[in-house]
N, C-alpha and C. Protein backbone atom coordinates (compact mmCIF):
# COMPACT_ATOMS: atom_id res chain seq x y z
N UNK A 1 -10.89 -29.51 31.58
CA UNK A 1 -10.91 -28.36 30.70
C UNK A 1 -11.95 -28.61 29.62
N UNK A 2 -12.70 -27.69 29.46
CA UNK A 2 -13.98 -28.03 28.50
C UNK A 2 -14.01 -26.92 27.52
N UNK A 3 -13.06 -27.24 26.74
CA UNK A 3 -12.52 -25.86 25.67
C UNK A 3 -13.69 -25.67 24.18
N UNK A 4 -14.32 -27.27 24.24
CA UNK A 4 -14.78 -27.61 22.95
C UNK A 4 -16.84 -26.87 22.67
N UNK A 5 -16.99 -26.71 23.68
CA UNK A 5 -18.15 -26.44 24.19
C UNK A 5 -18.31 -24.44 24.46
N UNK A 6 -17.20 -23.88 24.54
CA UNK A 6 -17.24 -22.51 24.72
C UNK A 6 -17.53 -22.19 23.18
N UNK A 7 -18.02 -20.92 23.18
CA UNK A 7 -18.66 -20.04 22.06
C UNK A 7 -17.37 -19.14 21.33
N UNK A 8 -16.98 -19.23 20.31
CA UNK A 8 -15.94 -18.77 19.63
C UNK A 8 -16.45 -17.00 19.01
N UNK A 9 -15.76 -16.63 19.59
CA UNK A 9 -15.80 -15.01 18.98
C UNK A 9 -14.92 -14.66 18.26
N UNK A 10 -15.39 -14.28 17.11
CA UNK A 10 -14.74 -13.46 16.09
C UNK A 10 -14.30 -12.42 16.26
N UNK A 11 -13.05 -12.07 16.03
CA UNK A 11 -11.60 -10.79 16.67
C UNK A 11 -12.29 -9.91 15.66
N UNK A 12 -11.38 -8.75 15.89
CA UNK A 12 -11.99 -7.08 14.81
C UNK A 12 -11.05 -7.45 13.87
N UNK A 13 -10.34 -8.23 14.00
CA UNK A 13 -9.42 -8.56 12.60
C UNK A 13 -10.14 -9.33 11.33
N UNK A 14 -11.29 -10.01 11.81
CA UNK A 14 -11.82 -10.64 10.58
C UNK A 14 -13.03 -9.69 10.55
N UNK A 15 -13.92 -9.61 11.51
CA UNK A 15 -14.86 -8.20 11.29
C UNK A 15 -14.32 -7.42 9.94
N UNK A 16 -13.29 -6.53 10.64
CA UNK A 16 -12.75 -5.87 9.54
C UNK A 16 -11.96 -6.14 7.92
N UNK A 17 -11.64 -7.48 8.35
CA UNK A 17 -11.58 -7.94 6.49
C UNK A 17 -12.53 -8.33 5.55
N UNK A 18 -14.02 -8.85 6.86
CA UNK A 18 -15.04 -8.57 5.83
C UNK A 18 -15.65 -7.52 5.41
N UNK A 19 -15.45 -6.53 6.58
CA UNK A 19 -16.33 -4.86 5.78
C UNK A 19 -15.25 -4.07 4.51
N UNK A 20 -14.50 -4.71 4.74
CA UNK A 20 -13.26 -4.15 3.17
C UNK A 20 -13.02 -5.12 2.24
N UNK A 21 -13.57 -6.78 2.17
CA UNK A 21 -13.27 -7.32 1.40
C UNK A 21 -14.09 -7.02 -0.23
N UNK A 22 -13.34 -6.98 -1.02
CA UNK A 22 -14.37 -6.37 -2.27
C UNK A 22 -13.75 -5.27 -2.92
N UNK A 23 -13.45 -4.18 -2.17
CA UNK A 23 -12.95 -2.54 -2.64
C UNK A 23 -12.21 -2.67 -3.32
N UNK A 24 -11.94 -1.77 -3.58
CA UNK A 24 -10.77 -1.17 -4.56
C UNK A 24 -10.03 -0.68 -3.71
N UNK A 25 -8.84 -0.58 -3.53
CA UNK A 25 -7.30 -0.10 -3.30
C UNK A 25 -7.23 1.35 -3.40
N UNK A 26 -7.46 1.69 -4.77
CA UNK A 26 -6.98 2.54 -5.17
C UNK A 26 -8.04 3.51 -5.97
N UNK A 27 -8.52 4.89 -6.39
CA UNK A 27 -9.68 5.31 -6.67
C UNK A 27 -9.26 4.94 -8.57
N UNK A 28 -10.68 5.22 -8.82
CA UNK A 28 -10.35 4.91 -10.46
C UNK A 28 -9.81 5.80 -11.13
N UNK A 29 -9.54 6.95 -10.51
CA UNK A 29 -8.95 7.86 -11.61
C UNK A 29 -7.35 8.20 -11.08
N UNK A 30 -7.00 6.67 -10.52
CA UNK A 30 -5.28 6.94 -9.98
C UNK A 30 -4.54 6.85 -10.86
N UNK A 31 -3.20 7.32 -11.39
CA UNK A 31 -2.62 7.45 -12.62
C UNK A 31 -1.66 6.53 -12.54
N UNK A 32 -0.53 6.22 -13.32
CA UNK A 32 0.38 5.30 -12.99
C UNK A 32 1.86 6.09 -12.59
N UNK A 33 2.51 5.19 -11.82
CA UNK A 33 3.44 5.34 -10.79
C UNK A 33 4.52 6.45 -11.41
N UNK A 34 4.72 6.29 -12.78
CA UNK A 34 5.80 6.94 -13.29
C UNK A 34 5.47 8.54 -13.04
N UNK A 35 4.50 8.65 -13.49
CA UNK A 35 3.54 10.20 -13.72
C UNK A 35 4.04 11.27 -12.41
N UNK A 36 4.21 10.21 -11.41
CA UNK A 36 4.68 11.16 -9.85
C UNK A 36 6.28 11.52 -10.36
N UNK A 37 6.93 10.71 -11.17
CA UNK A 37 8.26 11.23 -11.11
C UNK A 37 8.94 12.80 -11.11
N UNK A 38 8.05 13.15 -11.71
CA UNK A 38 8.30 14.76 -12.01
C UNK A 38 8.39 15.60 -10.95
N UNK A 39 7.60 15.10 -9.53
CA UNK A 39 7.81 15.38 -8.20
C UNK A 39 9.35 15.51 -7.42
N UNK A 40 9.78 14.33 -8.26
CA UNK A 40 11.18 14.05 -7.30
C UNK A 40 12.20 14.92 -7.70
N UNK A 41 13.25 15.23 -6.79
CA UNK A 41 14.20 15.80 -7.04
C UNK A 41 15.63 15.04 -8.40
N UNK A 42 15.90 15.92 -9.22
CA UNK A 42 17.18 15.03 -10.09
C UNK A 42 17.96 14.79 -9.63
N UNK A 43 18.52 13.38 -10.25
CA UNK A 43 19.73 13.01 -10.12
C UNK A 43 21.12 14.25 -9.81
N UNK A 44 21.94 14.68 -8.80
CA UNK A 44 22.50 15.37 -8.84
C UNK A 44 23.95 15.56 -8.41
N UNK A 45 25.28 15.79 -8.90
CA UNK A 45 26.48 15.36 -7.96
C UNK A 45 26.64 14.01 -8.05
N UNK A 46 27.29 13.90 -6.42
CA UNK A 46 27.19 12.89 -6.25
C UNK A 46 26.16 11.79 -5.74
N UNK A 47 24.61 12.42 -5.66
CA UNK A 47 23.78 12.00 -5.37
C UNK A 47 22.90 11.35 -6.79
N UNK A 48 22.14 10.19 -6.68
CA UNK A 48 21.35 9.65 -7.52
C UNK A 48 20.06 9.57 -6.99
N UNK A 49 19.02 9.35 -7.51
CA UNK A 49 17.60 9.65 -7.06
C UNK A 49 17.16 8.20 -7.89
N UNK A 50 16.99 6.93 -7.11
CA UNK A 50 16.30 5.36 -7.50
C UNK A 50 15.03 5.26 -7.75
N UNK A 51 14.47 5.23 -7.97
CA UNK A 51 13.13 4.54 -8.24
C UNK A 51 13.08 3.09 -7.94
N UNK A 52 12.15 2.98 -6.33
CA UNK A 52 12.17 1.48 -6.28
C UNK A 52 10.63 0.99 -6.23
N UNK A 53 9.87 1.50 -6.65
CA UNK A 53 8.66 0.95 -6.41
C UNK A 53 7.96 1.85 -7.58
N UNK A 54 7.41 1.75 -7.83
CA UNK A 54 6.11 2.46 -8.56
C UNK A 54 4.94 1.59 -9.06
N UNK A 55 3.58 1.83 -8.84
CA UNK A 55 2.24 1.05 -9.36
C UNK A 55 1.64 2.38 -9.26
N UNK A 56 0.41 1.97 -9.90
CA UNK A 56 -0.93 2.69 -10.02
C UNK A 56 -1.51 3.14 -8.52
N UNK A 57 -1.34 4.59 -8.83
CA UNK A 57 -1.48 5.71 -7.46
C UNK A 57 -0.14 5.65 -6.45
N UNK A 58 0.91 5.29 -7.17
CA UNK A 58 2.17 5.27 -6.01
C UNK A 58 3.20 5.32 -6.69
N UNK A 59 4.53 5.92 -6.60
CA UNK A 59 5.95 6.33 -6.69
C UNK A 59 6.57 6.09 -5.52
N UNK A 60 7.65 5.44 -5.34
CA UNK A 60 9.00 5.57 -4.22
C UNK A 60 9.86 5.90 -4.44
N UNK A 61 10.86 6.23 -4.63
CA UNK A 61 12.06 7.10 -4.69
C UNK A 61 13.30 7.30 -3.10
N UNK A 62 14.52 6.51 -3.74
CA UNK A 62 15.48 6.73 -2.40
C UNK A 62 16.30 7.65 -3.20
N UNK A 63 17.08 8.18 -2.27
CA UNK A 63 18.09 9.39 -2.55
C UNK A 63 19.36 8.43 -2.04
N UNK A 64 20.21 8.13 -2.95
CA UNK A 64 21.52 7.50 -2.47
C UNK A 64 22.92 8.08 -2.72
């Protein structure tokens, strides 16, 4: 077996982490997470509305 001598190719998985390494995530004028709240439905009954995540350009919200 002469494994050491074959030519190693690079997968689209690293290709592609170098053409995105650098960017930004998120655009510059994304607001912060809370700002979406106003979207969600209220707390209501017997239902509550969580907030489990929020960052800059993102809100999550479970209904429990």
């Amino acid at each position: 077996m002469l494994v050491a001598c074959a030519p190693v190719e690079r997968s689209r998985w690293e290709e592609a982490q170098e053409s995105t390494a650098g960017e930004r995530a998120t655009s510059k004028e994304a607001i912060a997470g809370g700002e979406f709240n106003r979207f969600f439905p209220k707390s209501n009954g017997d239902y509550s509305v969580v907030y489990t995540q929020e960052k800059t350009g993102f809100a999550e919200a479970v209904l429990k």
